[in-house]
Protein backbone atom coordinates (compact mmCIF):
# COMPACT_ATOMS: atom_id res chain seq x y z
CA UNK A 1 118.36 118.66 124.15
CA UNK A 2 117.48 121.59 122.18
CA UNK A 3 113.67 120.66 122.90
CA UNK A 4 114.16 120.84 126.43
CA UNK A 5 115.75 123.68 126.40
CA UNK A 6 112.87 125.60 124.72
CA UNK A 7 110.36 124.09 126.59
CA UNK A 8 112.27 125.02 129.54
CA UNK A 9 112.57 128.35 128.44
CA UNK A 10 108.90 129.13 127.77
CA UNK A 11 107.90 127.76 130.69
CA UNK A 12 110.18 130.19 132.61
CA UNK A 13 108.41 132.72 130.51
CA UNK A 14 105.11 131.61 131.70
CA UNK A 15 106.18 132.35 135.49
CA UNK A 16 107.34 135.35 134.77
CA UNK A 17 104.18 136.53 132.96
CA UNK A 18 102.20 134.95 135.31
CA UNK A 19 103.62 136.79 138.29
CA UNK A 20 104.00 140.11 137.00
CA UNK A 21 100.11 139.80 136.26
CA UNK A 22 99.32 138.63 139.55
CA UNK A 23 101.14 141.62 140.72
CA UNK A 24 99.66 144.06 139.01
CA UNK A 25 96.11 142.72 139.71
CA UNK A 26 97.12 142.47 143.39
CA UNK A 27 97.98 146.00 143.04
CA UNK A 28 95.16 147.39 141.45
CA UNK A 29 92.44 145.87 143.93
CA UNK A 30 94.31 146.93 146.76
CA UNK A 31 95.30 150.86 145.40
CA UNK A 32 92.03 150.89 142.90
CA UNK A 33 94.47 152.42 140.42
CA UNK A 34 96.18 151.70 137.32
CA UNK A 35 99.64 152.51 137.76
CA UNK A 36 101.39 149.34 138.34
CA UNK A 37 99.95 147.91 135.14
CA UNK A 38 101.69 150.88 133.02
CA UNK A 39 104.76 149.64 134.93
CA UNK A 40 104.93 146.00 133.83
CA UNK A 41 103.38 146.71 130.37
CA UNK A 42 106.50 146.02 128.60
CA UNK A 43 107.84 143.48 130.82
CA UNK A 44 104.66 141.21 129.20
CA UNK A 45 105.32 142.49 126.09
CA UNK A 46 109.16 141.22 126.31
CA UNK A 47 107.21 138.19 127.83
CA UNK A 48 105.19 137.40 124.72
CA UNK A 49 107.72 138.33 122.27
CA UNK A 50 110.10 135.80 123.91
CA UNK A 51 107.27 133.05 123.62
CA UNK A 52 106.44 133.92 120.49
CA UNK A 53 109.75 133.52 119.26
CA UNK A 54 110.64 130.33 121.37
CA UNK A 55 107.13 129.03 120.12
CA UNK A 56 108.59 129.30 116.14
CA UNK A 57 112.06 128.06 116.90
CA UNK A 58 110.24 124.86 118.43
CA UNK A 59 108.69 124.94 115.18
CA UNK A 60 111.72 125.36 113.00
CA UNK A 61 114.02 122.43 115.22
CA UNK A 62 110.79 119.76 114.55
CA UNK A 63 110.42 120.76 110.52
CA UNK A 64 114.14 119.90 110.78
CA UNK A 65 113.91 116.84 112.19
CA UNK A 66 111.38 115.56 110.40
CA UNK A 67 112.71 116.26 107.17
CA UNK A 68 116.02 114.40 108.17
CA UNK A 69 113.71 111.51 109.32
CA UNK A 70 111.87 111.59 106.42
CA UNK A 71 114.48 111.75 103.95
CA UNK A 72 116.38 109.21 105.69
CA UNK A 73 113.73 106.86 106.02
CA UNK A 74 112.89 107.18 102.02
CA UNK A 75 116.21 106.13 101.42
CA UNK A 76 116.19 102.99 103.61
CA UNK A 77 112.92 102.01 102.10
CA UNK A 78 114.04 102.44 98.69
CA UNK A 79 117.14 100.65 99.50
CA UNK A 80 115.71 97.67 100.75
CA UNK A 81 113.63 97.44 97.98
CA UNK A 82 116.14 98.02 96.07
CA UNK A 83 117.85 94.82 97.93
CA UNK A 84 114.91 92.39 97.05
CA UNK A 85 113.09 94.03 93.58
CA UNK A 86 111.17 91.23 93.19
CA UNK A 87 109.12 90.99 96.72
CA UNK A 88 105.31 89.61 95.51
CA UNK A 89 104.23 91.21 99.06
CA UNK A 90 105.23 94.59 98.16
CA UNK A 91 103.03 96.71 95.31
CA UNK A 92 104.42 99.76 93.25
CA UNK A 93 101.09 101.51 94.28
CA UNK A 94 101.49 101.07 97.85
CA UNK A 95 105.02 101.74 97.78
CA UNK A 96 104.44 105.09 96.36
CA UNK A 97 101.65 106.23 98.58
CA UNK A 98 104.22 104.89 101.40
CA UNK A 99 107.26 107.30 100.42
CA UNK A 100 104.92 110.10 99.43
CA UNK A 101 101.94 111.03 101.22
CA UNK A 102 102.46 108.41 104.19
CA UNK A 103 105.65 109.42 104.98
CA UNK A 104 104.58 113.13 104.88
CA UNK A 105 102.12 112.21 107.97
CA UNK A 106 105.31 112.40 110.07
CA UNK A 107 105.15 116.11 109.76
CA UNK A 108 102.70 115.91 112.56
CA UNK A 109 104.47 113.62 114.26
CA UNK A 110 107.48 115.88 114.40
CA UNK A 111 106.11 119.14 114.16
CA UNK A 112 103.04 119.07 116.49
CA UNK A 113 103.31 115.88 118.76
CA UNK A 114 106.81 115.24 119.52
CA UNK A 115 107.00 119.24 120.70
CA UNK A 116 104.50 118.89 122.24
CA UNK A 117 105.44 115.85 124.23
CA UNK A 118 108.76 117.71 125.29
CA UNK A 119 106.82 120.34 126.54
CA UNK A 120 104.20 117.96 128.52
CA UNK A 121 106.93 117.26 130.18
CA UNK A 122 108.84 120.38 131.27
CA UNK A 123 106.02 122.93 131.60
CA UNK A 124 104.35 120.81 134.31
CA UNK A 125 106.89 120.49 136.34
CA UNK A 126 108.40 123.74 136.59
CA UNK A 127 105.02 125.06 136.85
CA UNK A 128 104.25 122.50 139.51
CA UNK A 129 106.96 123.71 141.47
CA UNK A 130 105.84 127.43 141.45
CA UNK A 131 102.36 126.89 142.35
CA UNK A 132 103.86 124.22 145.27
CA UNK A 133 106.11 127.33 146.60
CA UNK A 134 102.88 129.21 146.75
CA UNK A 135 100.09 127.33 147.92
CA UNK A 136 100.58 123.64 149.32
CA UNK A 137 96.62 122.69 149.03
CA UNK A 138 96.53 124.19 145.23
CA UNK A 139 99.51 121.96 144.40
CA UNK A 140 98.22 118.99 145.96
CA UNK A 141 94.63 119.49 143.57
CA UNK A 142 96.92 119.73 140.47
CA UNK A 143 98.80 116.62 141.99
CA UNK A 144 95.60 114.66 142.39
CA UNK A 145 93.47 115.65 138.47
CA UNK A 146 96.56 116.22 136.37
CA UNK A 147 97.69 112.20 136.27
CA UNK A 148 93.71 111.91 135.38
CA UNK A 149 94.60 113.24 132.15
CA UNK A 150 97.30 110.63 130.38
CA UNK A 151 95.05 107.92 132.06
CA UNK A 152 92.06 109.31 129.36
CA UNK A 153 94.76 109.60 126.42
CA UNK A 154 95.80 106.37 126.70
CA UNK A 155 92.53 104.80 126.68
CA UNK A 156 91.50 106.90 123.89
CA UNK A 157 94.76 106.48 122.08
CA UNK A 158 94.42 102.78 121.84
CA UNK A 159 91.27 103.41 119.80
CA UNK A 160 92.92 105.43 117.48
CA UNK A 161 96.17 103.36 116.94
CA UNK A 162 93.91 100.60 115.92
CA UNK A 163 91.30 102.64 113.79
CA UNK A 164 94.35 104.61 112.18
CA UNK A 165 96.19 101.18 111.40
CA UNK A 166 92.67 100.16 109.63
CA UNK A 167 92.42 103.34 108.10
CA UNK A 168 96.17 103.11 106.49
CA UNK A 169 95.11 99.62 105.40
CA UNK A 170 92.04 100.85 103.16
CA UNK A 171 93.90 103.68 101.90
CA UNK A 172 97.01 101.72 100.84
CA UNK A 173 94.12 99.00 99.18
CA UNK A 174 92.55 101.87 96.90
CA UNK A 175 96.08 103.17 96.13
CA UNK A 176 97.05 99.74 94.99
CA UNK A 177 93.37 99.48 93.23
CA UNK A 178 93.47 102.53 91.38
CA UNK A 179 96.83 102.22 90.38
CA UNK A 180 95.90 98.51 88.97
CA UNK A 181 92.81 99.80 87.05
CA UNK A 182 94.60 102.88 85.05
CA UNK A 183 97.36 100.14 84.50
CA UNK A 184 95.18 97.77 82.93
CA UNK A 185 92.41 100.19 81.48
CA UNK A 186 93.32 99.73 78.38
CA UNK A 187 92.35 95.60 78.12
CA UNK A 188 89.60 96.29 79.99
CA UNK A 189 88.23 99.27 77.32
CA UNK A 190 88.92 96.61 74.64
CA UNK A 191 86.88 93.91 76.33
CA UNK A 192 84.14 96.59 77.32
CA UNK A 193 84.67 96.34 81.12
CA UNK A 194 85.99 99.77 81.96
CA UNK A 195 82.63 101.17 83.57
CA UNK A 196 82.29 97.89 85.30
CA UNK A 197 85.48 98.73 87.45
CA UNK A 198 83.69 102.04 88.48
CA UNK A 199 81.49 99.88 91.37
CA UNK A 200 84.52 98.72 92.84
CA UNK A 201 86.19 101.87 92.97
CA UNK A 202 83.48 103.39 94.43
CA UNK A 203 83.47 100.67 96.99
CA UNK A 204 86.77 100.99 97.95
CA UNK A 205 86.70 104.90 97.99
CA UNK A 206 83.32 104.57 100.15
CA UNK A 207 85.40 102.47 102.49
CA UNK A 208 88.33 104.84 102.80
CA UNK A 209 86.22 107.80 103.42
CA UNK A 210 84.32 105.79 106.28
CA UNK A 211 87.57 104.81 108.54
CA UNK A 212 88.89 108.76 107.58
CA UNK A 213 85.25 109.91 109.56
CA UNK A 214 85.48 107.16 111.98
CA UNK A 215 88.98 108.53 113.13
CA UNK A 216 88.03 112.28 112.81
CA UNK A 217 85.06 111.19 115.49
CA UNK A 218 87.54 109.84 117.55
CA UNK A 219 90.09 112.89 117.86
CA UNK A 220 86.72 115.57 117.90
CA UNK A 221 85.14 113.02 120.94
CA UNK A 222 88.53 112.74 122.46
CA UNK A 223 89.45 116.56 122.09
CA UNK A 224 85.99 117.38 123.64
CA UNK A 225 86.91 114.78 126.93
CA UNK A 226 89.96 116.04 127.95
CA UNK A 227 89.13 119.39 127.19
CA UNK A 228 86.68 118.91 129.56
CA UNK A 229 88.22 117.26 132.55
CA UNK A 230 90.93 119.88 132.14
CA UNK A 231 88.42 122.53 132.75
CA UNK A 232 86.80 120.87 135.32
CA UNK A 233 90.48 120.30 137.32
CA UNK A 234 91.38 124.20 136.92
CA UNK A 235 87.67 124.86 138.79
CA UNK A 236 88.19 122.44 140.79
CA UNK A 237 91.43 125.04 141.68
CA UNK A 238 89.74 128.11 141.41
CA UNK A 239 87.12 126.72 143.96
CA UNK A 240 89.25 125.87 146.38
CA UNK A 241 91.39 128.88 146.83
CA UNK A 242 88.63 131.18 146.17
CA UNK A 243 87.12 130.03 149.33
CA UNK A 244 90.58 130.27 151.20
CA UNK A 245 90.75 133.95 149.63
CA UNK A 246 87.35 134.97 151.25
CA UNK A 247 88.56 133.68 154.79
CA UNK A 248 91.72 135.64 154.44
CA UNK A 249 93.82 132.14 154.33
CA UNK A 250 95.75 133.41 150.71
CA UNK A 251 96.48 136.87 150.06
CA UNK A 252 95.04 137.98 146.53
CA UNK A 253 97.78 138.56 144.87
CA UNK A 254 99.05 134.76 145.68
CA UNK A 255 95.18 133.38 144.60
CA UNK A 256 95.53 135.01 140.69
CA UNK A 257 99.01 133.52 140.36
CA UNK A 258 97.97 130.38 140.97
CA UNK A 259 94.82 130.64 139.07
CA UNK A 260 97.28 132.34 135.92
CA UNK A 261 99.21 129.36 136.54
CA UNK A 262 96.72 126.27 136.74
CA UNK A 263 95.64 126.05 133.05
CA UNK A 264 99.55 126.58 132.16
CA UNK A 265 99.83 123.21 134.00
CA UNK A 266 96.79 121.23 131.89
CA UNK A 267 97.62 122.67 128.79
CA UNK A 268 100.50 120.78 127.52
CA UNK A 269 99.48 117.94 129.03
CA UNK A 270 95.67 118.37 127.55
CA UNK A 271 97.52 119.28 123.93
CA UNK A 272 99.44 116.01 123.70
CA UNK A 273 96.54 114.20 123.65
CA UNK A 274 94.51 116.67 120.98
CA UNK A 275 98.36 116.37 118.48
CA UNK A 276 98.45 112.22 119.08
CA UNK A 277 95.91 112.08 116.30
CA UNK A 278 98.16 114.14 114.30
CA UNK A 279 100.82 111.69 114.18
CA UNK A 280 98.90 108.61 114.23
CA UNK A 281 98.80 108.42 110.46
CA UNK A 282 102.63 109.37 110.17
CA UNK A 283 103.28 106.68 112.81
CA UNK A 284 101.03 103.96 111.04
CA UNK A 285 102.96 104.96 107.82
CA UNK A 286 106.27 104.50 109.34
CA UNK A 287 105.22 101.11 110.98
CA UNK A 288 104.81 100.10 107.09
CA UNK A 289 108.32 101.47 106.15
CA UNK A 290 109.88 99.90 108.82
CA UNK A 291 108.52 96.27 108.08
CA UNK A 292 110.18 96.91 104.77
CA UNK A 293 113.40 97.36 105.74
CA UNK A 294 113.32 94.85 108.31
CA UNK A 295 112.15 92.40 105.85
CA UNK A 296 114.67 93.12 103.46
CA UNK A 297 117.36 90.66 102.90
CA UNK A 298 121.03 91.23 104.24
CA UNK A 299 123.83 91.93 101.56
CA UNK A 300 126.73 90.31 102.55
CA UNK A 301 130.15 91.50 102.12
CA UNK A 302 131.25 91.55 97.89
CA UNK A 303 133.32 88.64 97.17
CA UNK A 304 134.45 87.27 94.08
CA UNK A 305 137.15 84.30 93.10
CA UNK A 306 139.54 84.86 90.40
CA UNK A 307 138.23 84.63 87.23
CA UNK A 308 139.46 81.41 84.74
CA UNK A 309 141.34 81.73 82.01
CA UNK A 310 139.13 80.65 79.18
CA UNK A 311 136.41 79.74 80.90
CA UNK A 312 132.69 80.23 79.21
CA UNK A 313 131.39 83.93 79.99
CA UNK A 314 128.67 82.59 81.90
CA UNK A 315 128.24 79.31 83.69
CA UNK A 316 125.55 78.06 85.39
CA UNK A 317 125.44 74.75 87.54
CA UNK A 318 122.28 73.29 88.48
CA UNK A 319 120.34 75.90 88.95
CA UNK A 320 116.99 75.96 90.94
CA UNK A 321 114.84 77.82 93.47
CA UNK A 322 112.04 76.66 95.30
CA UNK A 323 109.91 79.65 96.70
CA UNK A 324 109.07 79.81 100.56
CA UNK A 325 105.48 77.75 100.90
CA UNK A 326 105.90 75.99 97.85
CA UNK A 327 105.42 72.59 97.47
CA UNK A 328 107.64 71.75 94.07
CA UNK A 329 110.68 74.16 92.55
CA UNK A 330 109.36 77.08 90.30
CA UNK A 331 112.48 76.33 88.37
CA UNK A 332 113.46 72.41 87.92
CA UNK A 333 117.34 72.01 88.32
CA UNK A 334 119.13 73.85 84.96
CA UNK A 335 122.47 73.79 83.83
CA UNK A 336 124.20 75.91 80.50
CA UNK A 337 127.56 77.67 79.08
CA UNK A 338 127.59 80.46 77.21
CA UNK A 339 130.65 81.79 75.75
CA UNK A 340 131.06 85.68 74.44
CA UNK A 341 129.14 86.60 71.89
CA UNK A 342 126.70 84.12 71.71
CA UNK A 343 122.99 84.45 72.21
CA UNK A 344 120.92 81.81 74.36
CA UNK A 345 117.17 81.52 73.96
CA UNK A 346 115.07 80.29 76.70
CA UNK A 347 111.85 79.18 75.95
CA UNK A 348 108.88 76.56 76.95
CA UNK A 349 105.73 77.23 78.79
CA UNK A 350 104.05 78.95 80.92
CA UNK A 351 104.92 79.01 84.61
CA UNK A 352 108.32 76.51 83.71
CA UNK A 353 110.67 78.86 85.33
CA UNK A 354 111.47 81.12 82.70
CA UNK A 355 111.20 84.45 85.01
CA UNK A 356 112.78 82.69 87.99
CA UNK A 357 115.49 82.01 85.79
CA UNK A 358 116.05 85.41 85.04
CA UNK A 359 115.58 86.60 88.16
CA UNK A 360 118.57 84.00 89.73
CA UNK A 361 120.88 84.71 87.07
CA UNK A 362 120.70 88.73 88.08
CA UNK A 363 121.11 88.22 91.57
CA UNK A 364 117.54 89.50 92.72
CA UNK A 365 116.88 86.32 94.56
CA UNK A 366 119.03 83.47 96.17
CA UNK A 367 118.10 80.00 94.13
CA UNK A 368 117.74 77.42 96.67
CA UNK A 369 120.64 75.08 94.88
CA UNK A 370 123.46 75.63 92.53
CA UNK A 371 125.19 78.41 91.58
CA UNK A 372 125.96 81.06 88.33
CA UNK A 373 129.26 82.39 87.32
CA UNK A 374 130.89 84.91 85.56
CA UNK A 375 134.20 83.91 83.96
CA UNK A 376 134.55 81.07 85.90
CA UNK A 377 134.01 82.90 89.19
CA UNK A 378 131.66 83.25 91.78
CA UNK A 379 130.16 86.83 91.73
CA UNK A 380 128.04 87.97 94.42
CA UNK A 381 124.46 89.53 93.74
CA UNK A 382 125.80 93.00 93.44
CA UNK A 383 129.02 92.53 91.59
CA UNK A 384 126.89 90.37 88.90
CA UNK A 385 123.94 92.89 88.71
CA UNK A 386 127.22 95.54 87.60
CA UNK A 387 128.21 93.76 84.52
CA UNK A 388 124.22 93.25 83.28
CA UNK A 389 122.06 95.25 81.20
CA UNK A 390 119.00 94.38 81.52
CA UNK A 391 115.56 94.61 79.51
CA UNK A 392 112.48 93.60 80.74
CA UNK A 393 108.94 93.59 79.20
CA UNK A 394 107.67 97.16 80.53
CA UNK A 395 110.80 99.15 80.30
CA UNK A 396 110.98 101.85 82.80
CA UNK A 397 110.95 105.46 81.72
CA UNK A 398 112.04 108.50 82.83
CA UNK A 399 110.20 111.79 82.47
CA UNK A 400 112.09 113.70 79.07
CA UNK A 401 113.22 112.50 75.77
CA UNK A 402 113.79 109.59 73.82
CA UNK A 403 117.48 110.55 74.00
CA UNK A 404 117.51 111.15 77.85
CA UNK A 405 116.57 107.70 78.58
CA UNK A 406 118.86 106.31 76.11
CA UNK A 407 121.82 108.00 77.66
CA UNK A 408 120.75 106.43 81.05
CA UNK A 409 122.93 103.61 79.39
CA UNK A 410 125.86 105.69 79.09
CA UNK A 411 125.36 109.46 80.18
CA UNK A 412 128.47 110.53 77.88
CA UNK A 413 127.34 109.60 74.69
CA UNK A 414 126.75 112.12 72.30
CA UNK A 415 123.89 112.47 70.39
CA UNK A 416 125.81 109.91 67.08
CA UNK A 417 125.98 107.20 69.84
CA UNK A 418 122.38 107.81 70.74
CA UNK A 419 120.62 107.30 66.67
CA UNK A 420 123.46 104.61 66.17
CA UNK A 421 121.81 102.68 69.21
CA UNK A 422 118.52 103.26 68.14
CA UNK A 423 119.22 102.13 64.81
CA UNK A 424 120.65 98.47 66.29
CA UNK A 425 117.72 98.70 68.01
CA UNK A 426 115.28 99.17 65.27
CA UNK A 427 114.12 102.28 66.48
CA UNK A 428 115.57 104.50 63.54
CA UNK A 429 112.15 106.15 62.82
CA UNK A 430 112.64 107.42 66.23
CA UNK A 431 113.50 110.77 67.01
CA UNK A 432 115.69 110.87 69.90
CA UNK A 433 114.68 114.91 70.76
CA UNK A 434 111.09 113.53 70.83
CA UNK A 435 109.76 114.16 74.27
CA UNK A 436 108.54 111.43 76.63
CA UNK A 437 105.92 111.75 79.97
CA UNK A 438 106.16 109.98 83.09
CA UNK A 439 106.33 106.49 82.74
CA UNK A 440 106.82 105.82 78.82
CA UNK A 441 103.75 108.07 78.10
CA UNK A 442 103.77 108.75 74.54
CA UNK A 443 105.11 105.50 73.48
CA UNK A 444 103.63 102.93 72.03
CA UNK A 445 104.73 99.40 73.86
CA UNK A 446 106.99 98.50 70.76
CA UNK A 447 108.27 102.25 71.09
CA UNK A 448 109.16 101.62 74.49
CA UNK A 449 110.90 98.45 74.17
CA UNK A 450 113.32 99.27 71.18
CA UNK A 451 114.44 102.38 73.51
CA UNK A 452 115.03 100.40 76.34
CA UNK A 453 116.90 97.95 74.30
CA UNK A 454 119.16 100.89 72.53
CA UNK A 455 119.72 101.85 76.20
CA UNK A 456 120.74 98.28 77.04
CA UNK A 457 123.10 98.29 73.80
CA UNK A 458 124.96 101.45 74.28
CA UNK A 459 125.60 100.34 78.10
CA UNK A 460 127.28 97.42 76.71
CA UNK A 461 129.13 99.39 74.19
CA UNK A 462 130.17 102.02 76.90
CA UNK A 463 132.36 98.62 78.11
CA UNK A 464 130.16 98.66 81.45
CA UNK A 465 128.31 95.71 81.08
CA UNK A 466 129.06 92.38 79.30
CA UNK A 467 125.81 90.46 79.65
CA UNK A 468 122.83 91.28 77.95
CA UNK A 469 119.39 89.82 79.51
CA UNK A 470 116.17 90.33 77.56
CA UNK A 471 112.75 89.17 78.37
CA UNK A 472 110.36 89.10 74.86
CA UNK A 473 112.84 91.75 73.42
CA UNK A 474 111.03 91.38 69.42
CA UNK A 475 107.27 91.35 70.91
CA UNK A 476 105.01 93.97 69.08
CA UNK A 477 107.71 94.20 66.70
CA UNK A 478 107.35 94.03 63.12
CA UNK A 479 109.59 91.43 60.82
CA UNK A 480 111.75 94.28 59.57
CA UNK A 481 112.02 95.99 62.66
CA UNK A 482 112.91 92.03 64.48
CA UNK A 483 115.20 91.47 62.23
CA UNK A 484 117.25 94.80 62.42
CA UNK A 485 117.29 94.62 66.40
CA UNK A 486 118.57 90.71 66.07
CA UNK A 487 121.06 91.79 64.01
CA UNK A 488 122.24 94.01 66.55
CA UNK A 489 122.93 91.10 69.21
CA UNK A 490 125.33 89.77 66.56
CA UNK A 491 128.57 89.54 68.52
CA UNK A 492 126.81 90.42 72.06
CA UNK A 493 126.67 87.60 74.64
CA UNK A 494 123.01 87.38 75.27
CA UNK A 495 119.98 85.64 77.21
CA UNK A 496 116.78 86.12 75.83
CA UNK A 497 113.18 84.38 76.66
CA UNK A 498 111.09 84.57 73.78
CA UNK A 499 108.61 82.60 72.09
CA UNK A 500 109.15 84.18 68.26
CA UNK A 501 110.73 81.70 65.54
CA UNK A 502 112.67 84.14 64.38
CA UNK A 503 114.63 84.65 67.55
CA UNK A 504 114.63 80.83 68.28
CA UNK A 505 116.24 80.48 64.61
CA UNK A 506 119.11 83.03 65.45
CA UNK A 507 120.06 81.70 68.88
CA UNK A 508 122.96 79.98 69.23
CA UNK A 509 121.87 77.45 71.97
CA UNK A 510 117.95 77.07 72.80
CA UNK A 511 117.24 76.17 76.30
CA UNK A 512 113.74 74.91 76.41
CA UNK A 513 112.13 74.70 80.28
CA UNK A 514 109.96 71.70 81.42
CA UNK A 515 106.48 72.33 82.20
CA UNK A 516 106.24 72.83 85.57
């Protein structure tokens, strides 16, 4: 509403510019002196001040918009990734370039085309209406070329959907290939092949910059067309009365308002086209963020049965999933009990469920048959992810110090809590003021694990969590350093995959997978 009241507004402006010029020019042909324009001199300036200030608070309502649709749609996307972690179809690369540079395209959207299109709509016709008060055949050429317009931006908008979605495609495949390269640089330094990537970077990059010409041809072509049909519409106008002016049929003063007023008509019209290629990216970007939280699973309503008096702390039943396509379970059926403070090893080969496992028992997929619970009750996903910590085998890390991202297991600890956990963890070298970059940079892999496991350990012993999951929690780790972090899972009921002796000798129960 507030849209169409601006456009509204400046279009009213526009008529009221537009005839006080067309009377002043009217009255300086016809009294060869300058008076009259001295007269409405600051009647245009009030004119222009009012557009100029209608023209910014268009501005300032899209910014606004967009950055409520922006910030809303980040949140939905990271929700519903949030609601299925584990989605193979959906890479960390090209979920960042989604939520950061993608989503930013809407700016255009919001900002330049949407505005616009308000304006497309409102101009015109009040205009329209002016011009069809004054001159009948003028309004009927306007009638006639101005649908000739959205005819030509539809045509050439097709094109650029389709080029843009192409274009959004490459990009998000370099993102995800440059993002795969740095993360695997260092195998590929060690095994020589780091300057062997550099061909297929280049390709990729020599691909992305192709579709960003190909669509900047299309918006300078398409500019250039309905630039010129516009122009060729307003002569078209200009023609015509000009020839009624010299036969006395339109009095002058009638023939330069309707020639002030014919662009005024075009040019919103004309400018929706030029700003379509300004949201096209923002639009192909939040095509992609929709798909993602349409895709993303429904969480039902959190239900849980009363727990059992003495039942095992976790329970699981016949446990398997099958993914969608497959031909034969990822993870053959499974059954176990583990009581508190015991630890469970699974092991066995490759590909025999182990991370499917793992993934069931934390709620970030459904298994196709059976069913896990906690205390003798049946959790759902959410309530069970609550009482986990979990460690996986590249620890997230946030940007600061050893001791923030401890304390992301328990934010009141003090800074006791923090070495003791480090110590259980084997990380007493460790200094927890010692500062850490974006993603674990500045830590060695072993560095990064024992942190991440302190942080798992002081969650538990804040009394939030009563499950501990670990996936390879002693690899890179020296014997001293195992042994000091296995004693600290004395007493904690734990899961752990690993393939170490060490940890298979202090488990409790071994669960060893079939191949699969």
């Amino acid at each position: 509403m507030a849209g169409v009241a601006v456009g509204s507004a400046t279009a009213v402006l526009t008529l009221v510019q537009a005839s006080a010029l067309a009377r002043a020019l009217g009255d300086i042909f016809a009294t060869h002196t300058l008076t009259v324009l001295q007269q409405v001199f600051w009647l245009l300036v009030a004119v222009f001040a009012g557009k100029a200030v209608l023209a910014w608070l268009n501005q300032w309502l899209a910014h606004r918009a967009a950055a409520a649709v922006k910030s809303r749609l980040r949140r939905d996307v990271l929700a519903a990734r949030l609601a299925d972690p584990v989605d193979p179809g959906s890479s960390t690369a090209s979920l960042v370039t989604l939520l950061t540079q993608g989503l930013d395209a809407l700016d255009g959207y919001y900002s330049k085309y949407l505005p616009q299109l308000v304006l497309a709509v409102t101009v015109p016709l009040i205009i329209g209406i002016a011009i069809l008060t004054a001159d009948f055949a003028s309004a009927i050429v306007v009638a006639l070329t101005l649908p000739l317009i959205p005819i030509f931006m539809a045509l050439v908008g097709w094109t650029t959907e389709a080029r843009t979605r192409k274009r959004w495609l490459v990009q998000t495949r370099l993102a995800g290939h440059f993002a795969d390269l740095v993360a695997g640089l260092p195998t590929l330094q060690v095994f020589g092949r780091a300057r062997a990537q550099a061909e297929g970077l280049r390709r990729s990059e020599d691909a992305h910059r192709g579709e960003t010409m190909g669509t900047l041809r299309i918006s300078f072509l398409s500019a250039l067309a309905l630039e010129l049909l516009s122009t060729l519409s307003v002569a078209i106008v200009a023609v015509g009365i000009g020839f009624r002016v010299v036969f006395d049929q339109v009095d002058l003063t009638t023939a330069f308002f309707v020639l002030i007023l014919a662009p005024e008509v075009y040019l919103p019209v004309r400018q929706v086209g030029v700003h379509y290629h300004d949201a096209a990216d923002g639009m192909a970007a939040a095509e992609s963020a929709f798909a993602i939280i349409e895709s993303a699973p429904t969480t039902p309503p959190r239900t849980a049965s009363a727990p059992v008096p003495n039942a095992p702390r976790l329970s699981v039943d016949a446990l398997s999933h099958t993914y969608p396509g497959a031909q034969a379970p990822a993870l053959a059926p499974v059954g176990f009990d583990l009581h508190p403070g015991e630890l469970l090893v699974v092991t066995g080969p490759s590909g025999c469920g182990k991370t499917t496992l793992l993934n069931a028992l934390m709620g970030f997929i459904a298994p196709t048959a059976g069913r896990v619970l906690v205390d003798g009750a049946a959790l759902d996903a959410a309530s069970r992810r609550e009482r986990i910590a979990w460690v996986g085998q590249t620890p997230g890390m946030i940007s600061g110090t050893i001791a923030d991202n401890v304390r992301l297991g328990d934010p009141d600890a003090d800074d006791a809590a923090v070495r003791q956990a480090l110590r259980q963890a084997g990380g007493g070298s460790l200094d927890p003021a010692r500062g850490v970059g974006d993603d674990g940079e500045g830590l060695s892999a072993g560095e990064r694990r024992r942190v991440a496991v302190a942080r798992a350990l002081l969650w538990v012993a804040s009394g939030r969590a009563d499950l501990l999951v670990l996936d390879e929690p002693t690899a890179g780790l020296d014997e001293g350093t195992e042994t000091a972090l296995l004693d600290a899972l004395d007493g904690v009921t734990t899961v752990a995959v690993s393939h170490r002796p060490a940890v298979i000798a202090r488990a409790d129960r071994v669960l060893t997978l079939p191949a699969g």
